[in-house]
Structure formats: C-alpha cells, structure tokens
PDB file of N, CA and C in Angstrom:
ATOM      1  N   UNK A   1       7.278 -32.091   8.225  1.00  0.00           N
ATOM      2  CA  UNK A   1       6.780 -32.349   6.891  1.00  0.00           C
ATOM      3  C   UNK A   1       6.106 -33.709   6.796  1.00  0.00           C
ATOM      4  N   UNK A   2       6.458 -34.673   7.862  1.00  0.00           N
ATOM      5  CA  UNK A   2       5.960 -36.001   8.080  1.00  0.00           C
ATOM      6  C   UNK A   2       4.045 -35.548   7.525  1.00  0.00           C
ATOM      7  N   UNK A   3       3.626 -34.908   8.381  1.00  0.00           N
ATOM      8  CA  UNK A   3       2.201 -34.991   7.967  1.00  0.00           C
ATOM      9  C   UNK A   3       1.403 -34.019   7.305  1.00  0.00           C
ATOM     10  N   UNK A   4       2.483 -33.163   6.511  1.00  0.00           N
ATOM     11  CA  UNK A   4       1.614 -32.790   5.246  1.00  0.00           C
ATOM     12  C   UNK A   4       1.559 -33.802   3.747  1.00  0.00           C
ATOM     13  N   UNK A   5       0.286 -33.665   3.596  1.00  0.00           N
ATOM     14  CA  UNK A   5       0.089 -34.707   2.260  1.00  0.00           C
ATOM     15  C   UNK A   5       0.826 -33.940   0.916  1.00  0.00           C
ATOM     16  N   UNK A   6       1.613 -34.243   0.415  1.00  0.00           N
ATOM     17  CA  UNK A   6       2.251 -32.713  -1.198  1.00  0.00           C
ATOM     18  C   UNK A   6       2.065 -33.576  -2.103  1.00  0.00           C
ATOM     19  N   UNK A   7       0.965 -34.955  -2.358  1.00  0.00           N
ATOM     20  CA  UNK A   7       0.372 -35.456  -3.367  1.00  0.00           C
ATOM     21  C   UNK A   7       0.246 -34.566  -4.354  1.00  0.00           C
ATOM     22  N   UNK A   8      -0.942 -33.529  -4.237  1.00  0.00           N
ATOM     23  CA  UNK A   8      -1.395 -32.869  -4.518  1.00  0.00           C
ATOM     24  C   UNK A   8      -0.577 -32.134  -5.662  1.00  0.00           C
ATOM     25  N   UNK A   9       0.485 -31.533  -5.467  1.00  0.00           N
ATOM     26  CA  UNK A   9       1.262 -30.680  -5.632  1.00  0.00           C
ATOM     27  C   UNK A   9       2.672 -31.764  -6.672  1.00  0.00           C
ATOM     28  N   UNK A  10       2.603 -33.057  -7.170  1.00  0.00           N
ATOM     29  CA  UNK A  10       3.234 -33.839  -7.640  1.00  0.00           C
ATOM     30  C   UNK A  10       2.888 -33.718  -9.019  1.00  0.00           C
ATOM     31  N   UNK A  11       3.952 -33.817 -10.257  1.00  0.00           N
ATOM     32  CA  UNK A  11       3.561 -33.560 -11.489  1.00  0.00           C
ATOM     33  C   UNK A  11       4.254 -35.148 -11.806  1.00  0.00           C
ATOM     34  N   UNK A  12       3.992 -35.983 -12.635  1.00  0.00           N
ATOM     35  CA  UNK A  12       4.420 -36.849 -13.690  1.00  0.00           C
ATOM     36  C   UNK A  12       4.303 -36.532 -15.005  1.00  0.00           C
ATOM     37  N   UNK A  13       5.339 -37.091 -15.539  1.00  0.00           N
ATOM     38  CA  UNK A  13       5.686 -37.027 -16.757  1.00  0.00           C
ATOM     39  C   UNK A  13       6.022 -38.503 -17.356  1.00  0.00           C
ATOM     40  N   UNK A  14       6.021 -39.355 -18.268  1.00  0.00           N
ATOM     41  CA  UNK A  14       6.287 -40.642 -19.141  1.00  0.00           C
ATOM     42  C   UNK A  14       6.922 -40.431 -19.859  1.00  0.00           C
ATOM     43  N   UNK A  15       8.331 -40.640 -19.823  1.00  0.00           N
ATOM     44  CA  UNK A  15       8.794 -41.129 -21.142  1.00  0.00           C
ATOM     45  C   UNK A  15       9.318 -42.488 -21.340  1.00  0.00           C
ATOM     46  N   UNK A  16      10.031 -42.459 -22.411  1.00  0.00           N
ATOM     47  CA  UNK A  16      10.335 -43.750 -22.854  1.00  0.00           C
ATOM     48  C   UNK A  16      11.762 -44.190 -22.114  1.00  0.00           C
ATOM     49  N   UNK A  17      11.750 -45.565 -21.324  1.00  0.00           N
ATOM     50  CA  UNK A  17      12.595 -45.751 -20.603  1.00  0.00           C
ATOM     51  C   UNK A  17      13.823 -46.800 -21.504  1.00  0.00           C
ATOM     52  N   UNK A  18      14.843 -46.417 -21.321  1.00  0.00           N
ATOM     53  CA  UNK A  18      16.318 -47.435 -21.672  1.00  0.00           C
ATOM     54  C   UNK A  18      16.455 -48.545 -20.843  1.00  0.00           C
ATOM     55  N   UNK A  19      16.077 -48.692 -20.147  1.00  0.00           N
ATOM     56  CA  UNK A  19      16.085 -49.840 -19.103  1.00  0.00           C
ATOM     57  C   UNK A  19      15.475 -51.063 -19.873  1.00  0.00           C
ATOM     58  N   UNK A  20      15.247 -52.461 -19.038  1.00  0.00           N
ATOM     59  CA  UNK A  20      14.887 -53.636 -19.258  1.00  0.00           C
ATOM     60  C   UNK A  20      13.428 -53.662 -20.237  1.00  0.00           C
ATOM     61  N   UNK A  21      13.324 -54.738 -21.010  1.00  0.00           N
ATOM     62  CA  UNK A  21      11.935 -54.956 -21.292  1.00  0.00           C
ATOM     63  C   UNK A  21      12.171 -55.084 -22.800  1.00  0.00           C
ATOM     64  N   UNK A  22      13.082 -55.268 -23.242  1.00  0.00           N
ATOM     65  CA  UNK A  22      13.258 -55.623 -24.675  1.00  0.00           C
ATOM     66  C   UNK A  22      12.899 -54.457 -25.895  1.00  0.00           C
ATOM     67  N   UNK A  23      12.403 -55.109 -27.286  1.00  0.00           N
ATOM     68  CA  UNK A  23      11.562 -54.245 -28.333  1.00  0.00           C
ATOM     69  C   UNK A  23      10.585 -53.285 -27.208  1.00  0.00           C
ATOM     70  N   UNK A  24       9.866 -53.883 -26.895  1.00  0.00           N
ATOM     71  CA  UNK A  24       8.611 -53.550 -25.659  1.00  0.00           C
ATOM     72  C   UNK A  24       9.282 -51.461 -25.109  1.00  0.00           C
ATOM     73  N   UNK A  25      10.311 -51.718 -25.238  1.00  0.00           N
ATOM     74  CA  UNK A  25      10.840 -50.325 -24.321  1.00  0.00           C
ATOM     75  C   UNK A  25      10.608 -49.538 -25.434  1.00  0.00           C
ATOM     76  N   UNK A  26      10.992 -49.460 -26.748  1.00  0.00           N
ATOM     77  CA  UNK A  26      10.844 -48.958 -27.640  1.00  0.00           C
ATOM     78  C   UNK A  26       9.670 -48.403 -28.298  1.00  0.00           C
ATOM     79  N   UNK A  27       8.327 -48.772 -27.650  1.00  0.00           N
ATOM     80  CA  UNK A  27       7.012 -48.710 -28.178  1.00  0.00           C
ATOM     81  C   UNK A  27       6.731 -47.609 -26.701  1.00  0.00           C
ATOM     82  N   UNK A  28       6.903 -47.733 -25.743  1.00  0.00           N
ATOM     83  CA  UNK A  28       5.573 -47.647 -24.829  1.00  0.00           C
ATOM     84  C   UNK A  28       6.433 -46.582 -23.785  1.00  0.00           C
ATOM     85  N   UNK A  29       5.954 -45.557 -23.293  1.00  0.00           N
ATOM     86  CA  UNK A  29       6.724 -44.623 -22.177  1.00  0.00           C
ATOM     87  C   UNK A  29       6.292 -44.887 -20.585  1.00  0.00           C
ATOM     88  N   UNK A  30       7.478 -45.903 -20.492  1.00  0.00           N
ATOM     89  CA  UNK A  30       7.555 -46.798 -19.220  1.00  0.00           C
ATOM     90  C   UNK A  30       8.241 -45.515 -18.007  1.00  0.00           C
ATOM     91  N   UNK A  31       9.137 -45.524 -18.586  1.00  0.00           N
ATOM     92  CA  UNK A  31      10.083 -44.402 -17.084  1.00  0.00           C
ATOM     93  C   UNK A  31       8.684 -43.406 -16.629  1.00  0.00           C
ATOM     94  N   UNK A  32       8.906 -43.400 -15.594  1.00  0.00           N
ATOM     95  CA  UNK A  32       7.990 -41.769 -15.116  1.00  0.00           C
ATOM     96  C   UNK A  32       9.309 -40.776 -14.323  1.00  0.00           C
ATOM     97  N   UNK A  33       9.294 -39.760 -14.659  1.00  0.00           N
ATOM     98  CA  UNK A  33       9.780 -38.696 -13.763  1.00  0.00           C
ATOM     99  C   UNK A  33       8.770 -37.747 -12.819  1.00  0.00           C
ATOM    100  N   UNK A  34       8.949 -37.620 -11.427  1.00  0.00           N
ATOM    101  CA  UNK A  34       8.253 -36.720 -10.667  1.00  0.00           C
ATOM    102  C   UNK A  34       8.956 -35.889 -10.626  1.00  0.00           C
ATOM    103  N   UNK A  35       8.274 -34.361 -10.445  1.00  0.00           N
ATOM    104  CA  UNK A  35       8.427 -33.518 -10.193  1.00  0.00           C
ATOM    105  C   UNK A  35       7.987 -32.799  -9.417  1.00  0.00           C
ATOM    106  N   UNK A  36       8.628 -32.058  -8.415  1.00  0.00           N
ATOM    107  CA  UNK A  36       7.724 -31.480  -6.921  1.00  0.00           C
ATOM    108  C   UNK A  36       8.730 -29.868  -7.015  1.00  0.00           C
ATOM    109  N   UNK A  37       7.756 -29.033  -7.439  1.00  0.00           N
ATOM    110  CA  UNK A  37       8.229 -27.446  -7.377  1.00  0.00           C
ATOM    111  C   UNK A  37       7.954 -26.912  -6.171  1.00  0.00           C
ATOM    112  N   UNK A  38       9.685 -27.447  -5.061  1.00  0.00           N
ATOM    113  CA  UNK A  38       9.596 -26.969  -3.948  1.00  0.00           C
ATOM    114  C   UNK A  38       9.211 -25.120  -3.433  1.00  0.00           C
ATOM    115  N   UNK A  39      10.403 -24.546  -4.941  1.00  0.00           N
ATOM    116  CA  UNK A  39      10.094 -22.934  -4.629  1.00  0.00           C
ATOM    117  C   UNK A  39       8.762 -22.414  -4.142  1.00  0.00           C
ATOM    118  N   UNK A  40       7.545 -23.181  -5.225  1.00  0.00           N
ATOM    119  CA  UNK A  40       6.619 -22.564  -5.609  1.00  0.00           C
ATOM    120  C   UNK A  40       5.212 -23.595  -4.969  1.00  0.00           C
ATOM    121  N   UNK A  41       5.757 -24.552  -3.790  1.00  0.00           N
ATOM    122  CA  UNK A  41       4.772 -25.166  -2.902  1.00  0.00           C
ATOM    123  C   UNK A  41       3.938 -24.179  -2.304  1.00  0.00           C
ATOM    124  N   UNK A  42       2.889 -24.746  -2.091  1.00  0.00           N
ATOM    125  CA  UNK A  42       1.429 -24.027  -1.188  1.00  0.00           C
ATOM    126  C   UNK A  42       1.088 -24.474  -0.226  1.00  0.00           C
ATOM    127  N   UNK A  43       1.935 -25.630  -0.286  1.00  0.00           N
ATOM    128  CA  UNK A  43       1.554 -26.716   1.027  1.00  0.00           C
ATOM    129  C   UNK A  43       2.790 -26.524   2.297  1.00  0.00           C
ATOM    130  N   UNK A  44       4.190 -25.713   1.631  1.00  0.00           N
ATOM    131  CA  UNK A  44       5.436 -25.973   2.936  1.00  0.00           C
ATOM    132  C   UNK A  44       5.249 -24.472   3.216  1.00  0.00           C
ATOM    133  N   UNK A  45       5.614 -24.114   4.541  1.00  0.00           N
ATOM    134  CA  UNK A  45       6.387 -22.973   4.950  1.00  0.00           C
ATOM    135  C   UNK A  45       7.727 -22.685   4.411  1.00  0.00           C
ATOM    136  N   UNK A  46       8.048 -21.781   4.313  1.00  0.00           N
ATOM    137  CA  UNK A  46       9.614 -21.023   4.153  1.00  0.00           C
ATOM    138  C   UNK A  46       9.979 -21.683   4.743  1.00  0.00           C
ATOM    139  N   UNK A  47      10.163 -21.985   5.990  1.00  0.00           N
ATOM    140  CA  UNK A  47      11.119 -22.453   6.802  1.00  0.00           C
ATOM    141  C   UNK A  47      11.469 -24.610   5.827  1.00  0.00           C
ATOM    142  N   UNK A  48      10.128 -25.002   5.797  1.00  0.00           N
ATOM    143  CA  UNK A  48      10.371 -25.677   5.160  1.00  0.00           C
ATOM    144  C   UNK A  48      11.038 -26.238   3.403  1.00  0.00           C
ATOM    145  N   UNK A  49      10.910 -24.717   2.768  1.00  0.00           N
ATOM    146  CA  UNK A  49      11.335 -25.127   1.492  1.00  0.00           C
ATOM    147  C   UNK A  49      12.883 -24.395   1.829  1.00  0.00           C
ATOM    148  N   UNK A  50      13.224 -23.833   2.515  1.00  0.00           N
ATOM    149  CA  UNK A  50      14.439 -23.857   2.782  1.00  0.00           C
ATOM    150  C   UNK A  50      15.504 -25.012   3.337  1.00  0.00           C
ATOM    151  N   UNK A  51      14.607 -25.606   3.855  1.00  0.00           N
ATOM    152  CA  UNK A  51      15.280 -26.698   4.619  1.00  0.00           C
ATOM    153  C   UNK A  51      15.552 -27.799   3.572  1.00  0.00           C
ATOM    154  N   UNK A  52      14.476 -27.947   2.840  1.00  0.00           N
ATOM    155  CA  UNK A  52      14.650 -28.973   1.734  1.00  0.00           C
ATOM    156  C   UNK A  52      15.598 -28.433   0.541  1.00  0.00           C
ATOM    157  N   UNK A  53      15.506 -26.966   0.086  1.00  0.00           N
ATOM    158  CA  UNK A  53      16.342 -26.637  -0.716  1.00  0.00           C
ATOM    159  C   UNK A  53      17.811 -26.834   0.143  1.00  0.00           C
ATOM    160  N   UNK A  54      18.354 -26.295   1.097  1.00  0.00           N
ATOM    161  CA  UNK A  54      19.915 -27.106   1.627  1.00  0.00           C
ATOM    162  C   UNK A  54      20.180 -28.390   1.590  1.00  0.00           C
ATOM    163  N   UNK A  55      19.081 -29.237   1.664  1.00  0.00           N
ATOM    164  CA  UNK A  55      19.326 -30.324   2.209  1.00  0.00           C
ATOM    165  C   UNK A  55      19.681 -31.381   0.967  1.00  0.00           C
ATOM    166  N   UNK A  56      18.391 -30.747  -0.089  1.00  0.00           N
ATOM    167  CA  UNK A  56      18.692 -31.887  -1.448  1.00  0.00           C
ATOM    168  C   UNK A  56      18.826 -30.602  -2.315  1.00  0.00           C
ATOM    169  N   UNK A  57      20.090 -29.837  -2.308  1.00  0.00           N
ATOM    170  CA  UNK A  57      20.140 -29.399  -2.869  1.00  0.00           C
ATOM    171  C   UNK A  57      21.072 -29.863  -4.618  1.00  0.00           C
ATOM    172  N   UNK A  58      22.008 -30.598  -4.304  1.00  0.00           N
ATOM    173  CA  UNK A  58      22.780 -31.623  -5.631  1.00  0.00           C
ATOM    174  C   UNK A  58      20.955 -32.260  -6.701  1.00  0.00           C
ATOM    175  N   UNK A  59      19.895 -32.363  -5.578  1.00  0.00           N
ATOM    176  CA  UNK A  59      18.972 -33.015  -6.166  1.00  0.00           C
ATOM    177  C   UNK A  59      17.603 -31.864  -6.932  1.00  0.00           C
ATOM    178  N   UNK A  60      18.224 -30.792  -6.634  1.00  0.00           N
ATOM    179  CA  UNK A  60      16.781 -29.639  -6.899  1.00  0.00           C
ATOM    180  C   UNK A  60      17.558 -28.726  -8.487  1.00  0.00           C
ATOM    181  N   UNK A  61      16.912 -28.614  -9.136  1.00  0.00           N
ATOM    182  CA  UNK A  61      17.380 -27.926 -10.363  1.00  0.00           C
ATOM    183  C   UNK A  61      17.578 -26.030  -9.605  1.00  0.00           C
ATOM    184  N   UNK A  62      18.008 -25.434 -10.621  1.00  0.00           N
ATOM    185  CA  UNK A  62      18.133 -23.894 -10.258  1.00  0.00           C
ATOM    186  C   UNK A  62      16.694 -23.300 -10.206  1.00  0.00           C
ATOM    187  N   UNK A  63      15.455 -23.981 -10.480  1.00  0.00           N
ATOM    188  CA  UNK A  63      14.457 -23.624 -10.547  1.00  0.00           C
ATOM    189  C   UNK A  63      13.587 -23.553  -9.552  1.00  0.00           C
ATOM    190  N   UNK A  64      14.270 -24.583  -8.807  1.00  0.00           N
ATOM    191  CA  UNK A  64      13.563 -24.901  -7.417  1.00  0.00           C
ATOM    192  C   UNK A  64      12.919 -26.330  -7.294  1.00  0.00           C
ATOM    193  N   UNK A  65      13.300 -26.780  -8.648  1.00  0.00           N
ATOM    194  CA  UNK A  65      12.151 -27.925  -9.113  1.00  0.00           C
ATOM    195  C   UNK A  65      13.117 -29.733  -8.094  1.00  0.00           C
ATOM    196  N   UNK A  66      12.053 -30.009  -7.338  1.00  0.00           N
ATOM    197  CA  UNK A  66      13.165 -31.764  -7.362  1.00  0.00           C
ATOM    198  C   UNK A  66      12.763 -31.997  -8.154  1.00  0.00           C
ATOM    199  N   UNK A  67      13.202 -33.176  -8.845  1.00  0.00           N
ATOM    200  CA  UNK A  67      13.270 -34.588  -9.895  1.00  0.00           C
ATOM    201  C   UNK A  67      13.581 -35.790  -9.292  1.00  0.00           C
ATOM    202  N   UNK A  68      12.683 -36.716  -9.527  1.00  0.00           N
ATOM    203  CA  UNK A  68      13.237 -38.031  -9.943  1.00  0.00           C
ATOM    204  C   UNK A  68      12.890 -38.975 -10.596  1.00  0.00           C
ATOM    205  N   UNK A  69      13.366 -40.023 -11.581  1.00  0.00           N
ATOM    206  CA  UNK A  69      13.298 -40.719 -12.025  1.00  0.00           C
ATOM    207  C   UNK A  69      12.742 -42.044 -11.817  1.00  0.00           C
ATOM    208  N   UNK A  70      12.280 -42.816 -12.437  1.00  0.00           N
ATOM    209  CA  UNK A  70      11.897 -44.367 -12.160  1.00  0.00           C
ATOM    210  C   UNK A  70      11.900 -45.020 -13.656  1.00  0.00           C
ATOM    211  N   UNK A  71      12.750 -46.188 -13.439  1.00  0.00           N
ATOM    212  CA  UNK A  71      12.427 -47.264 -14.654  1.00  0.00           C
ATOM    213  C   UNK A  71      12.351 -48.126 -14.120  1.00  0.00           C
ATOM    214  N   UNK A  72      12.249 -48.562 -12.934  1.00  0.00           N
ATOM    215  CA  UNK A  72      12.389 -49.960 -12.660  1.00  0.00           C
ATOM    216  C   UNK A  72      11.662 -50.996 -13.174  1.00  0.00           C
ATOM    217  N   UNK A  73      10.222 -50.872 -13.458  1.00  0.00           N
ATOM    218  CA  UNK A  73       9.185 -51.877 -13.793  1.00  0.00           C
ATOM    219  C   UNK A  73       9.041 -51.295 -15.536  1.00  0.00           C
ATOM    220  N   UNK A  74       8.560 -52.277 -15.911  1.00  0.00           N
ATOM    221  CA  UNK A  74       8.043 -52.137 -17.476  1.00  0.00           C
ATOM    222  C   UNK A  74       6.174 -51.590 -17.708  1.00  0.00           C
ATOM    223  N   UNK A  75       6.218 -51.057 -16.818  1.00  0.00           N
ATOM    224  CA  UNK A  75       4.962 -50.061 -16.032  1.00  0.00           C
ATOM    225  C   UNK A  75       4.945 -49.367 -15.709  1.00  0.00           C
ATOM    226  N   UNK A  76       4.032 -48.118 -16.340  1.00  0.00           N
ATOM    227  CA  UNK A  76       4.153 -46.505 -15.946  1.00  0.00           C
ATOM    228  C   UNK A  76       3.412 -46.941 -14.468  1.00  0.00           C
ATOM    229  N   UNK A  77       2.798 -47.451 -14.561  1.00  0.00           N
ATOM    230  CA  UNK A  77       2.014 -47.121 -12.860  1.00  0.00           C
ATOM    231  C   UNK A  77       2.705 -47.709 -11.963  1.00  0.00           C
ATOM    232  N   UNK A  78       3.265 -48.662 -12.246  1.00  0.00           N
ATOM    233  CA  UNK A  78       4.326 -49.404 -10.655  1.00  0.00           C
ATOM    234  C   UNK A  78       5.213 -48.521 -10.791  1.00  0.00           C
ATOM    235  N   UNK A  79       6.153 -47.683 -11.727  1.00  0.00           N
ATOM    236  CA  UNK A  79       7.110 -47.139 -11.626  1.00  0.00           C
ATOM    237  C   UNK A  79       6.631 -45.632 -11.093  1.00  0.00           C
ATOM    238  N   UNK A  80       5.432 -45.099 -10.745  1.00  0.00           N
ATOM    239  CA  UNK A  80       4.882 -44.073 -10.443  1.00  0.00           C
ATOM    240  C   UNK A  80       4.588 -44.119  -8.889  1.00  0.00           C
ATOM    241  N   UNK A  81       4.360 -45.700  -8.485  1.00  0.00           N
ATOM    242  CA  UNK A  81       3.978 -45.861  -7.253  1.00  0.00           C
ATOM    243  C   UNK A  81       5.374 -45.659  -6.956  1.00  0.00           C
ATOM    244  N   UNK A  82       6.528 -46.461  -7.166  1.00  0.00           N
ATOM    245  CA  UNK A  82       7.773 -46.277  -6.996  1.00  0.00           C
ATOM    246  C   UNK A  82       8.557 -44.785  -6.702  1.00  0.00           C
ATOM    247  N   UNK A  83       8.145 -44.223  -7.658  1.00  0.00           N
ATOM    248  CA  UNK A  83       8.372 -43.126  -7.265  1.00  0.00           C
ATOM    249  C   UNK A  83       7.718 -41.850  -6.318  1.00  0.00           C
ATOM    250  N   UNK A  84       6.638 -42.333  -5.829  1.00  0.00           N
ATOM    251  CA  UNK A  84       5.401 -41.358  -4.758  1.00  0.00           C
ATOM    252  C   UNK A  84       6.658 -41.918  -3.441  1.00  0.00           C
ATOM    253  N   UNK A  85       6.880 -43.808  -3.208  1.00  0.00           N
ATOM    254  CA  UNK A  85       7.519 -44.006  -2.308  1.00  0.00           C
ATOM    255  C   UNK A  85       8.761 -43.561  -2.538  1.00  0.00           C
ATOM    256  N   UNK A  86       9.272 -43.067  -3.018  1.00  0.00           N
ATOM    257  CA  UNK A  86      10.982 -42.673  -2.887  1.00  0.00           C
ATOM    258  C   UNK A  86      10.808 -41.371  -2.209  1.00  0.00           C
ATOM    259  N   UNK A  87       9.963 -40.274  -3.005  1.00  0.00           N
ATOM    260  CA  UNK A  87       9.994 -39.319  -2.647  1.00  0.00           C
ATOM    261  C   UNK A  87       9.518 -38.909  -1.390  1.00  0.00           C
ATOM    262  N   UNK A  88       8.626 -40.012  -0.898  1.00  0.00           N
ATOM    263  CA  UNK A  88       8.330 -39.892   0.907  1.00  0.00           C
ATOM    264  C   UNK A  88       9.569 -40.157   1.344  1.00  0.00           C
ATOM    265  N   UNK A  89       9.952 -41.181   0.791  1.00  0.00           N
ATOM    266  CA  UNK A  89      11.239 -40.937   1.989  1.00  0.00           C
ATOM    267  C   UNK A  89      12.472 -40.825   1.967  1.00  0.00           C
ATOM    268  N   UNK A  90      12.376 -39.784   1.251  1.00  0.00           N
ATOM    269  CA  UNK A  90      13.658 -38.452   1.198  1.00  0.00           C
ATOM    270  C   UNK A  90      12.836 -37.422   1.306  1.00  0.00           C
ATOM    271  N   UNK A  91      11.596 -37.146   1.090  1.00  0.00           N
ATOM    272  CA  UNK A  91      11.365 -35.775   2.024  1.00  0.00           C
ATOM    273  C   UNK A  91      10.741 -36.177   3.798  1.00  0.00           C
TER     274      UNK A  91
END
C-alpha cells in the first residue's frame, strides 16, 4: 500500500473544534475529520481492504468508513496537513 497514492479517495469535513484557541474556537471550524471509505476504495485490492479492515478495525466504523480527527492547530489547513500525515502512517 506504501505506493498507492488514496489522496484522491480522502473526504474532509470542518467542524468546530473544543480544543485550544480561546473565543476564536467558537467562531471558526478549526478540527478537520478525514475520512477514507476503505469498503468502497477503487484504489486497494480485496486483499488489501481486508487487511486494513482486521488491522484497524477498533478504528473503522460498521460502514467500512476510517476516521480521524485533528485539532491540534487553530487551522483548518495545518490540522488537514496533520491529518493526510497521520493517516500515511497508519496505513
């Protein structure tokens, strides 16, 4: 899976994050969540969305869907880059 690109195939979403940043958190939808719909990839083999469904499976909804989260920065886009790198490397 190292060298398929599943950019492509990545959904974001913004919402409003609880984390750091004062009033400021309250106005503006800092958190991003990714989402990567392993079931329903075009980019893995079976063999591969199986492997990822055992593997993160505590981490994949019943849908097939991973998730994850980011608030770290008071920035949808650093917290988006943040999250492209997490998800490389755990898949």
């Amino acid at each position: 899976m190292n060298n398929i690109d599943l950019s492509s195939e990545l959904n974001f979403r913004n919402v409003r994050s609880s984390g750091k940043g004062g009033q400021h958190v309250n106005k503006v939808s800092t958190k991003v969540e990714l989402n990567f719909d392993v079931v329903n990839s075009q980019l893995l083999s079976q063999r591969q969305k199986q492997l990822l469904l055992s593997r993160l499976q505590n981490r994949i909804s019943k849908e097939g869907v991973f998730r994850l989260a980011v608030q770290d920065e008071r920035s949808a886009m650093m917290n988006q880059k943040i999250a492209i790198k997490r998800f490389e490397a755990i898949i």
